[in-house]
C-alpha atoms as a PDB file:
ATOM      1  CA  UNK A   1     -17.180   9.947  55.705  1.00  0.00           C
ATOM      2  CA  UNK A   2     -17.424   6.319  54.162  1.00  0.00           C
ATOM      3  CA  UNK A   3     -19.653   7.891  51.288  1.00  0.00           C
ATOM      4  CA  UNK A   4     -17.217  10.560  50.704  1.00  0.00           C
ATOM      5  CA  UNK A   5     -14.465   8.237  50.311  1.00  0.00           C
ATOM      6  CA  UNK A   6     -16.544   5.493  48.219  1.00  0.00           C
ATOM      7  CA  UNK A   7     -17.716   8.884  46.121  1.00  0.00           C
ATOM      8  CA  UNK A   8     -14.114  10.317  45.563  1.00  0.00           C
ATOM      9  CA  UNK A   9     -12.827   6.383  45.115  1.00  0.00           C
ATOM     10  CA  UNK A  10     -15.286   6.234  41.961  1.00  0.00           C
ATOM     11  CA  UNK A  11     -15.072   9.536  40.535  1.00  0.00           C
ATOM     12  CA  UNK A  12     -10.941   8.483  40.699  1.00  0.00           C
ATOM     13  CA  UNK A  13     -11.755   5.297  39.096  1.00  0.00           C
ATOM     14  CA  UNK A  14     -13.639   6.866  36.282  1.00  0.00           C
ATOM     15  CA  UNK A  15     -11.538   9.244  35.585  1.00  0.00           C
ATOM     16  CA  UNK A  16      -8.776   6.554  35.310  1.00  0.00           C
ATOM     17  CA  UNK A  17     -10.662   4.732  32.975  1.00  0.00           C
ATOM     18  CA  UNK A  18     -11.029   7.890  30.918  1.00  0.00           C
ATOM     19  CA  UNK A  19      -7.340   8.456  30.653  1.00  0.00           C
ATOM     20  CA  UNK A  20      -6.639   4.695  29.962  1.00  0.00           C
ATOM     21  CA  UNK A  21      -9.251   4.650  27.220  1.00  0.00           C
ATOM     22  CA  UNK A  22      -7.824   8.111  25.950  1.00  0.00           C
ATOM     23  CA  UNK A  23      -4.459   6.310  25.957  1.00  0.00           C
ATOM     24  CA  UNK A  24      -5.615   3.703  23.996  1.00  0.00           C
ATOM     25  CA  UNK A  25      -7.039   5.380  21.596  1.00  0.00           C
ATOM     26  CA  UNK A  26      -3.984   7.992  20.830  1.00  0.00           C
ATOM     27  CA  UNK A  27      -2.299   4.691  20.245  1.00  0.00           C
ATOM     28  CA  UNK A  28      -4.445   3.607  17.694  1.00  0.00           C
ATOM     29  CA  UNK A  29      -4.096   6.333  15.870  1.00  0.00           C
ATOM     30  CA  UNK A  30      -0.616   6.912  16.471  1.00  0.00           C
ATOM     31  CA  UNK A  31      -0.141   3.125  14.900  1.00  0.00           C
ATOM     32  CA  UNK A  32      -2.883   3.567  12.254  1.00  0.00           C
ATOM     33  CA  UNK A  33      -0.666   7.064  11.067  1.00  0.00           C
ATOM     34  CA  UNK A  34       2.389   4.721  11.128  1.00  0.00           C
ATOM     35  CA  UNK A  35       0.854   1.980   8.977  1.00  0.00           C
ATOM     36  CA  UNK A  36      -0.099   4.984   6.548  1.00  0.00           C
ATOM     37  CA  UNK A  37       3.152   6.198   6.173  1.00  0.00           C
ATOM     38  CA  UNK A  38       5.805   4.727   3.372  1.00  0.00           C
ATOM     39  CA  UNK A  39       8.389   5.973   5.315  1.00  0.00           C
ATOM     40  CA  UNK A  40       8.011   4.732   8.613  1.00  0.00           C
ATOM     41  CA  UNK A  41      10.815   3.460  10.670  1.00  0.00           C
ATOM     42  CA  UNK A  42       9.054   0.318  11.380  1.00  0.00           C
ATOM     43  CA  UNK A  43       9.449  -3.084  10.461  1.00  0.00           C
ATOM     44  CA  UNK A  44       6.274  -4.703   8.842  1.00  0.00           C
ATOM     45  CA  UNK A  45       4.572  -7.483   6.549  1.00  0.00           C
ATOM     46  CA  UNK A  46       1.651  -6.358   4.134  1.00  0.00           C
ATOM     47  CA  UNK A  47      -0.096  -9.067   2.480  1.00  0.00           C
ATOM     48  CA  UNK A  48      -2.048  -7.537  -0.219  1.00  0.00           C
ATOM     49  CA  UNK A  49      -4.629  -9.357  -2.372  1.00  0.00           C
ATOM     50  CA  UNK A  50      -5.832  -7.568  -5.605  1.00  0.00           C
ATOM     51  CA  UNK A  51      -8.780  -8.656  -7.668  1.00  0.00           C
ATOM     52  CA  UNK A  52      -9.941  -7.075 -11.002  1.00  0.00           C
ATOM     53  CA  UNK A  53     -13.003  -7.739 -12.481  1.00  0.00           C
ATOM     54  CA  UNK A  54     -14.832  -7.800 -16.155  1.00  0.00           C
ATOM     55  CA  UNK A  55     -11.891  -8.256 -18.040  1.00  0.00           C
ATOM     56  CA  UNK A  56     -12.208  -8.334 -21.445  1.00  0.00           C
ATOM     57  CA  UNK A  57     -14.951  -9.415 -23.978  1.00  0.00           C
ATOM     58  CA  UNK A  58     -15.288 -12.647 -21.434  1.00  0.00           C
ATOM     59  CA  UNK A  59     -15.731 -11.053 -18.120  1.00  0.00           C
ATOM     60  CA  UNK A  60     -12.578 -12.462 -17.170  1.00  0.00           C
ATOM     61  CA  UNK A  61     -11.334 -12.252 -13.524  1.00  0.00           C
ATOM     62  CA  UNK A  62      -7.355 -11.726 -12.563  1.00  0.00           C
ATOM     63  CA  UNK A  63      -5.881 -12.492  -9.257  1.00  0.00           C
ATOM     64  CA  UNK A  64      -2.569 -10.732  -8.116  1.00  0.00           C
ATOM     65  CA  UNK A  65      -1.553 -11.165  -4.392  1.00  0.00           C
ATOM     66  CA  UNK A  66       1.484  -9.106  -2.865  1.00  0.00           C
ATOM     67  CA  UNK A  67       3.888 -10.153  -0.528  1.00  0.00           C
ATOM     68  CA  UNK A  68       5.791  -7.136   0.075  1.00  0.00           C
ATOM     69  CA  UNK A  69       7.394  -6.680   3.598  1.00  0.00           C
ATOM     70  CA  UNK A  70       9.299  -3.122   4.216  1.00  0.00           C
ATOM     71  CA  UNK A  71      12.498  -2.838   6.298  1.00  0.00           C
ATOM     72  CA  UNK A  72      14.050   0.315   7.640  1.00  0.00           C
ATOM     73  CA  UNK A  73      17.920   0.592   8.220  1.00  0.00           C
ATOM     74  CA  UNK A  74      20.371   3.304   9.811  1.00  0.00           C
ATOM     75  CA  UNK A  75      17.720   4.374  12.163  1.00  0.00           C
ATOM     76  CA  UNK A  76      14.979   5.141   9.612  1.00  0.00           C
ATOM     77  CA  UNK A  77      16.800   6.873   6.774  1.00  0.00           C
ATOM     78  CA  UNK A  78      16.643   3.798   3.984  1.00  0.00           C
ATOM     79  CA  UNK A  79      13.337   2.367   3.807  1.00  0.00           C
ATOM     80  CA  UNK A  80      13.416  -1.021   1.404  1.00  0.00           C
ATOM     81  CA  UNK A  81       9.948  -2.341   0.087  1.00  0.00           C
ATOM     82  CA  UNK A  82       9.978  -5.774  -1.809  1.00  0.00           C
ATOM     83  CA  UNK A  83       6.875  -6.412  -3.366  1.00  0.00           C
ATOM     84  CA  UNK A  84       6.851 -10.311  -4.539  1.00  0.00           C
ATOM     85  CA  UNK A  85       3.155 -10.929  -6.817  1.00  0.00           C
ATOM     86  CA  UNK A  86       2.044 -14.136  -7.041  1.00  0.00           C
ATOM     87  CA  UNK A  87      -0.476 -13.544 -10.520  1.00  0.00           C
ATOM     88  CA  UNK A  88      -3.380 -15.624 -11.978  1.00  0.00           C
ATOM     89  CA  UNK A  89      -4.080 -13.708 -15.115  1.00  0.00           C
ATOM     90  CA  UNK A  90      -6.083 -14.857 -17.903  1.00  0.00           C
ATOM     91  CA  UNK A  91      -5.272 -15.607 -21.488  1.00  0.00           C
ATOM     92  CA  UNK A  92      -7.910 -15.825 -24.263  1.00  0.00           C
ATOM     93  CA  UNK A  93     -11.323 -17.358 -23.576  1.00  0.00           C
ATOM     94  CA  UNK A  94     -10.941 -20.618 -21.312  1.00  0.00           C
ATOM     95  CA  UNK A  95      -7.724 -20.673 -20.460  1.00  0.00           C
ATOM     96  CA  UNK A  96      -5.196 -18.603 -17.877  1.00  0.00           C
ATOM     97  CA  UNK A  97      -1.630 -18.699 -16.758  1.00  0.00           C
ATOM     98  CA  UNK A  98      -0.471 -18.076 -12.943  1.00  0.00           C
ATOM     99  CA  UNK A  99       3.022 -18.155 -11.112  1.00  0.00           C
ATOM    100  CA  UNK A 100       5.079 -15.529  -9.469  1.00  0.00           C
ATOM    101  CA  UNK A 101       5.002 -12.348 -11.082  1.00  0.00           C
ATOM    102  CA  UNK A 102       8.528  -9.891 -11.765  1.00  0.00           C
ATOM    103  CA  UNK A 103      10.033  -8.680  -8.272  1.00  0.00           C
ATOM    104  CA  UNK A 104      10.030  -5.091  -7.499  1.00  0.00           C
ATOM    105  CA  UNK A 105      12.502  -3.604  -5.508  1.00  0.00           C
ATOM    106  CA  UNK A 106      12.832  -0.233  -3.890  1.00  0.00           C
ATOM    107  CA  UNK A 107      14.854   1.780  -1.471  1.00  0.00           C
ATOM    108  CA  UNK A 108      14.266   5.480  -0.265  1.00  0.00           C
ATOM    109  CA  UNK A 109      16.597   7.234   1.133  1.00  0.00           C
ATOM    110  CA  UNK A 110      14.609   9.106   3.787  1.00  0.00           C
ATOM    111  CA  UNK A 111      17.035  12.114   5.172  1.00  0.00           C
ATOM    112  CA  UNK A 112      13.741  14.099   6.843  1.00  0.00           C
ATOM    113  CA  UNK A 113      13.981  14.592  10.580  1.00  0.00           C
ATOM    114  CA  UNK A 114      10.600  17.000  10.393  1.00  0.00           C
ATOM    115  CA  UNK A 115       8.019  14.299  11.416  1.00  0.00           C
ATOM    116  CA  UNK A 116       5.072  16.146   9.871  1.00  0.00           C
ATOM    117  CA  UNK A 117       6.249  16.345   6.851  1.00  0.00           C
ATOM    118  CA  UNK A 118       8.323  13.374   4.917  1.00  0.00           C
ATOM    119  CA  UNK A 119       9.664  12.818   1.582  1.00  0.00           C
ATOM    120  CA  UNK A 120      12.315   9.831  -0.001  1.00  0.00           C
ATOM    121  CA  UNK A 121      13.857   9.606  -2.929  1.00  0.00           C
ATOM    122  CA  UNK A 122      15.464   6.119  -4.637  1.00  0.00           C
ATOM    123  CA  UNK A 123      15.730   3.689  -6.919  1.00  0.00           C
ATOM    124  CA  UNK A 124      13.289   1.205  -8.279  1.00  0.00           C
ATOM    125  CA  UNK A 125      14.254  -2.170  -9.800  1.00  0.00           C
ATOM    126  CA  UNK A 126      12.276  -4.457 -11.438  1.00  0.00           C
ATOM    127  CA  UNK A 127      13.470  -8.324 -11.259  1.00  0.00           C
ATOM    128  CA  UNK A 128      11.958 -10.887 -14.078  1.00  0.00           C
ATOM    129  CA  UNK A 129      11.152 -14.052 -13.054  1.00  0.00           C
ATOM    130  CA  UNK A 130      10.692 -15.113 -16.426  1.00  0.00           C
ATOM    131  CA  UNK A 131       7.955 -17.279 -16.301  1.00  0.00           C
ATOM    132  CA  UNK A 132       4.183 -17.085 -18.234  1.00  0.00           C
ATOM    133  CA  UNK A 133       3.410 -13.811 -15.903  1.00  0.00           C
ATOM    134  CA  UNK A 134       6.481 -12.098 -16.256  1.00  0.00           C
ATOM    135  CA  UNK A 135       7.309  -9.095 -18.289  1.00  0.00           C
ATOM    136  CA  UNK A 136      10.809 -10.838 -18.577  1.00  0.00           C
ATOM    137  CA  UNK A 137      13.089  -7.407 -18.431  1.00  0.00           C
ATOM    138  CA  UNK A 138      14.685  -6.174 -16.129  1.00  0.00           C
ATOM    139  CA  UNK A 139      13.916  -2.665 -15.574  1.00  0.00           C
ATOM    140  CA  UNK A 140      15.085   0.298 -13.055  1.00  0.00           C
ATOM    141  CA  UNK A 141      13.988   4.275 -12.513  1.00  0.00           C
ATOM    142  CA  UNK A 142      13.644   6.517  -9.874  1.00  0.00           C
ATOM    143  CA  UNK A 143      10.943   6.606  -7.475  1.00  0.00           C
ATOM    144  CA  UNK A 144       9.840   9.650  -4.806  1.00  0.00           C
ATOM    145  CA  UNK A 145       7.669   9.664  -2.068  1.00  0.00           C
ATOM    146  CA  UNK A 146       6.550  12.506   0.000  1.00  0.00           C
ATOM    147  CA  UNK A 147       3.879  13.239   2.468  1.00  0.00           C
ATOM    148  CA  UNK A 148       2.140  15.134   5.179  1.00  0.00           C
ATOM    149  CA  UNK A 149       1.596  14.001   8.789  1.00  0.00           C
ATOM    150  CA  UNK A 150      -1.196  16.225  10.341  1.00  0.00           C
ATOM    151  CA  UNK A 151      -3.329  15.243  13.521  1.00  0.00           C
ATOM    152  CA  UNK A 152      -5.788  13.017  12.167  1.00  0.00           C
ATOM    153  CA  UNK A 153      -4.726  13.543   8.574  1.00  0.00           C
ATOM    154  CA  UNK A 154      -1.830  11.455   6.504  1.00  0.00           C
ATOM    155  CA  UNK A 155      -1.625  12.752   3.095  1.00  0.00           C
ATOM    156  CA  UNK A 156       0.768  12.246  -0.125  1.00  0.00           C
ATOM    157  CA  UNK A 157       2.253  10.686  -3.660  1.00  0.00           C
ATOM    158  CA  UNK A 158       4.227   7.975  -4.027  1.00  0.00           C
ATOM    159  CA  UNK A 159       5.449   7.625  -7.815  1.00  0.00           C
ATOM    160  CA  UNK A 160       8.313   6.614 -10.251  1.00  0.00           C
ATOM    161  CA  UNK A 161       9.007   5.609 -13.952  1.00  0.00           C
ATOM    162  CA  UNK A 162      10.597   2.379 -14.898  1.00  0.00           C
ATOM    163  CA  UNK A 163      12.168   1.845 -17.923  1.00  0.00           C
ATOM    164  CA  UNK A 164      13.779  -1.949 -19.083  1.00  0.00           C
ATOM    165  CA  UNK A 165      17.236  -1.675 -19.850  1.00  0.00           C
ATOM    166  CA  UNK A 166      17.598  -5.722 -20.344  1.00  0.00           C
ATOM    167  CA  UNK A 167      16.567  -9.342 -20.649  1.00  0.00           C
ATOM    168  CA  UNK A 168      14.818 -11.341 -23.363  1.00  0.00           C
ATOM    169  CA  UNK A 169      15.394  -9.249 -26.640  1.00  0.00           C
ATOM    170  CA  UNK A 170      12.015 -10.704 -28.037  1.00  0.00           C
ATOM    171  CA  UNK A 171       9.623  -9.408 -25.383  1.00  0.00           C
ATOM    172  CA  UNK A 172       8.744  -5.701 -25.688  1.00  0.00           C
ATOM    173  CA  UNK A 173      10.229  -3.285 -23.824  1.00  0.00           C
ATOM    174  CA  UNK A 174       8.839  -1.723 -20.845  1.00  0.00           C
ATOM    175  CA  UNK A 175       8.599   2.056 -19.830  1.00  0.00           C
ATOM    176  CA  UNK A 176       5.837   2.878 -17.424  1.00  0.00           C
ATOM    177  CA  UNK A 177       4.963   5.690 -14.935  1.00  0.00           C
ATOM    178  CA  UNK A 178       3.448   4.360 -11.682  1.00  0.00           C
ATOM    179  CA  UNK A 179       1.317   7.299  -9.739  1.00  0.00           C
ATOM    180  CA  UNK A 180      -0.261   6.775  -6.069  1.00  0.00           C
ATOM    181  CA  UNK A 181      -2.022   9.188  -3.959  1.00  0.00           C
ATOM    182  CA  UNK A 182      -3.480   8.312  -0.820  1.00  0.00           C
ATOM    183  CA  UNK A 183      -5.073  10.155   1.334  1.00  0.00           C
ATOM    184  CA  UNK A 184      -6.509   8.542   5.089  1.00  0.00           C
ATOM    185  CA  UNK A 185      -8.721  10.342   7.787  1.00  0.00           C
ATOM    186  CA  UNK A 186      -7.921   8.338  10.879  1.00  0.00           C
ATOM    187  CA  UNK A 187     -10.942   8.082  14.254  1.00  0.00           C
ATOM    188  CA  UNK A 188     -10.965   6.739  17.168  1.00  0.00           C
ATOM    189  CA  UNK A 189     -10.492   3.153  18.342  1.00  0.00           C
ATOM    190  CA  UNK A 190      -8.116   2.241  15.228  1.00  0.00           C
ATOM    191  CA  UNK A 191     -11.127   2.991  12.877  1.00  0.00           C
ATOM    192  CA  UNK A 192      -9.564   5.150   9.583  1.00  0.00           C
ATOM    193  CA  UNK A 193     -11.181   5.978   6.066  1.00  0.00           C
ATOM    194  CA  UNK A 194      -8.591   5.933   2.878  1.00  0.00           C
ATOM    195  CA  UNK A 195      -7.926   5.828  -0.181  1.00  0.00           C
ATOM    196  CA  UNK A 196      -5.016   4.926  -2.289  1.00  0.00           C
ATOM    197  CA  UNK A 197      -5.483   4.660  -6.107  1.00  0.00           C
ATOM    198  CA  UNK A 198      -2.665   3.344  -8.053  1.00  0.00           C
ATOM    199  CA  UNK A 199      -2.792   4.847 -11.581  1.00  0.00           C
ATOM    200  CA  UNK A 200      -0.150   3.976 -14.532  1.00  0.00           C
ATOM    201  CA  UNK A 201       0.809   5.006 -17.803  1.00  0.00           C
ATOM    202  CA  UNK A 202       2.515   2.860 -20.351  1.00  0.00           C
ATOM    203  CA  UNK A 203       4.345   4.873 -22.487  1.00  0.00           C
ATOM    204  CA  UNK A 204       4.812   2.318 -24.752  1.00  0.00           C
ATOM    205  CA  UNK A 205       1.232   1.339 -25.502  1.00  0.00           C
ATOM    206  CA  UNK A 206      -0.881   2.554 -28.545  1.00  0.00           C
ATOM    207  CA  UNK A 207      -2.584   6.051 -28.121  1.00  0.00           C
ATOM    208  CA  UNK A 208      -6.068   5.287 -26.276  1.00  0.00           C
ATOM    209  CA  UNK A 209      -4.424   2.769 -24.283  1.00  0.00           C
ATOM    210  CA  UNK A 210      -1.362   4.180 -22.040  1.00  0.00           C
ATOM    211  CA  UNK A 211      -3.239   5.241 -18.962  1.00  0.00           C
ATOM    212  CA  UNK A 212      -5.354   3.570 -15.965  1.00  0.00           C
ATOM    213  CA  UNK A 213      -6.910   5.964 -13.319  1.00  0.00           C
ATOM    214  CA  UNK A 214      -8.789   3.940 -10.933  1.00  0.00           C
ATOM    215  CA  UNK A 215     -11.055   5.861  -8.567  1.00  0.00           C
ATOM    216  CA  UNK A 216     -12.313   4.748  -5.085  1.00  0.00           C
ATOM    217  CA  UNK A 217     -11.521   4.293  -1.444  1.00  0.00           C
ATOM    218  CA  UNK A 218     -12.111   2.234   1.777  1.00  0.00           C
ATOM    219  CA  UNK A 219     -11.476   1.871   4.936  1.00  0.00           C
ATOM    220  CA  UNK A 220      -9.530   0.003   7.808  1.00  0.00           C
ATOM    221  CA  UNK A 221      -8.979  -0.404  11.354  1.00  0.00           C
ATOM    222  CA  UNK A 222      -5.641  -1.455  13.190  1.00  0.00           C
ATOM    223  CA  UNK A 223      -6.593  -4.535  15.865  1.00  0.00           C
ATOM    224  CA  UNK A 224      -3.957  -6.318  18.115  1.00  0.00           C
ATOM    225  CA  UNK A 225      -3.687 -10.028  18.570  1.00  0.00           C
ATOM    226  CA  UNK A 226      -1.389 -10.816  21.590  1.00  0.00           C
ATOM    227  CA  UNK A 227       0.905  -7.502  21.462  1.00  0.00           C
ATOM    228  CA  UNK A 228       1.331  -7.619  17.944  1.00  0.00           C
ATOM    229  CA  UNK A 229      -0.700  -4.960  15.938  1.00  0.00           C
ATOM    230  CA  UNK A 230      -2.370  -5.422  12.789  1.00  0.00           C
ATOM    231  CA  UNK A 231      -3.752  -3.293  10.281  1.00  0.00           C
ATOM    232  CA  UNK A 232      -6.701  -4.479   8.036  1.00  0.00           C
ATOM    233  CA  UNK A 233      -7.897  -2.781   5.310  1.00  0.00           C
ATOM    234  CA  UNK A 234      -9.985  -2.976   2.393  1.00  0.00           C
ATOM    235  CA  UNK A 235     -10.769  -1.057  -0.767  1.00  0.00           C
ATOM    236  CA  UNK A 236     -12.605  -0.626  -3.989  1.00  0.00           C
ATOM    237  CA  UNK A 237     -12.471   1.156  -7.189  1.00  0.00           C
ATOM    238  CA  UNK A 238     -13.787   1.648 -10.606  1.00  0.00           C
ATOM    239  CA  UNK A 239     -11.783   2.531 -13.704  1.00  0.00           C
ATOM    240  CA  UNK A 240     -12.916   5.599 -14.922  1.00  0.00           C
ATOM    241  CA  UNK A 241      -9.834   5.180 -17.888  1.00  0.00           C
ATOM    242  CA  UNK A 242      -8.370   2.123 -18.757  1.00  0.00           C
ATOM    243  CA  UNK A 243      -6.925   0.484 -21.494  1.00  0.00           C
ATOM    244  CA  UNK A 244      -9.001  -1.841 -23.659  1.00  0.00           C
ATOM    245  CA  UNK A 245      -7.452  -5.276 -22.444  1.00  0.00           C
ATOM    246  CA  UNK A 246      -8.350  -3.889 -18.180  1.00  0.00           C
ATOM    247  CA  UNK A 247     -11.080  -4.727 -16.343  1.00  0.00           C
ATOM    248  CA  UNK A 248     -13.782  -2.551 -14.930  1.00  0.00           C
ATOM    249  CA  UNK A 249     -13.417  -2.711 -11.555  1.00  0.00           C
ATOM    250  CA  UNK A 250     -10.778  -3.768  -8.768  1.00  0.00           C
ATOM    251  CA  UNK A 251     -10.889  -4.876  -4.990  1.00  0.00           C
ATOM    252  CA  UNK A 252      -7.831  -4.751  -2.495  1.00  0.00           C
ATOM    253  CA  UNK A 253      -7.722  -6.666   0.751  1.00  0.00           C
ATOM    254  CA  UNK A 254      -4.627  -6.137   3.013  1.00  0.00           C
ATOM    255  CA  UNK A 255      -3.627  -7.509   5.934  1.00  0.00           C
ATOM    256  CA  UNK A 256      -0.120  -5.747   7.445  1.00  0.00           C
ATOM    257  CA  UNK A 257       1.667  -6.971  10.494  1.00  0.00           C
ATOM    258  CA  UNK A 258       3.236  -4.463  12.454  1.00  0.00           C
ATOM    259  CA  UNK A 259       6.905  -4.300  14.413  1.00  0.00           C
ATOM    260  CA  UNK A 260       7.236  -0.807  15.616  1.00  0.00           C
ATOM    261  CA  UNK A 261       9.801  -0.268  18.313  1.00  0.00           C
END
């Protein structure tokens, strides 16, 4: 009798453990899909650090780290993104120029209630902060995000086209398409592959140099510290077009704290 309770107490146990680790792991994924997704009602903090190499005749370096935190209000249907640069950026041979970079600002109006498949729509402004990094216009277009939330798969675009409408009348103006698949494949444990290249196309440059298509991909896995969780993430890609004046090849580093309710 006391073996066939200490058998049945075990077997109970194990298959506790099972479950819990089952749990666990749907909730890693559920959170990695959430940190995937543009339009997530969730409150959270990416840092981003972006570094692009062989710049130039030189082999210059360029340094552009993104504070960018994204807040949802009236339960999920406007999503806001701020993205603030902070830029160290080169100039000629020996020398380079840093501060904080224009200010990007975007809100999508996310009316969806399907949750596997999402799509915004909203404006984009661009803030100058009219310093040695700054583009110093202010510029606004229309931006659109939509993607597709499958079981392990989160898939989509987010793009827009800014175009400067004022500011300093000597600097050039600015009209430029941003374009960003990603793509993610998420695993167990918090453990996802990605990838998320940002290509752009200045209309206004010569013909030759208007477009950058990066190609690449990483990976990243969503950890907790205390009850908070985190997702950390890291990519790479090489510029299979580019314009003369970009480097060859780019790293990303992000680190995203996480608020969901």
């Amino acid at each position: 009798m006391k073996i066939t309770k200490l058998f049945l107490t075990t077997v109970f146990a194990a298959f506790a453990l099972t479950i819990n680790a089952q749990e666990q792991d749907n909730s890693a994924i559920e959170l990695a899909k959430m940190s995937q997704n543009p339009l997530s009602n969730m409150m959270s903090f990416p840092f981003q650090n972006n570094t692009t190499f062989n710049i130039g005749e030189d082999d210059r370096t360029s340094n552009v780290f993104n504070i960018q935190p994204v807040l949802p209000f009236f339960g999920g249907k406007l999503i806001t993104r701020t993205i603030l640069p902070v830029v160290s950026s080169p100039v000629g041979q020996n020398s380079s120029v840093s501060g904080v970079g224009d200010i990007t600002f975007t809100a999508f109006y996310a009316p969806s209630k399907n949750p596997s498949f999402v799509w915004g729509v909203g404006p984009a402004l661009v803030i100058p902060t009219n310093n040695d990094v700054s583009m110093r216009k202010w510029s606004a277009g229309p931006s659109f995000v939509i993607l597709k939330i499958a079981k392990k798969l989160v898939y989509g675009v987010v793009m827009n086209n800014i175009w400067s409408f004022a500011g300093d009348e000597t600097a050039n103006d600015f009209n430029s398409m941003m374009f960003n698949p990603f793509a993610s494949i998420n695993f167990k444990k918090g453990w996802y592959a990605t990838s998320g290249p940002i290509a752009t196309a200045n209309w206004e440059a010569s013909s030759g140099n208007q477009w950058l298509i990066p190609v690449g991909g990483g990976g990243g896995k969503i950890v907790k510290i205390g009850k908070i969780p985190f997702n950390l993430q890291v990519q790479a890609f090489y510029n299979a077009v580019k314009p003369d004046a970009s480097g060859d090849f780019s790293t990303r580093f992000q680190i995203q704290m996480m608020l969901p309710k």
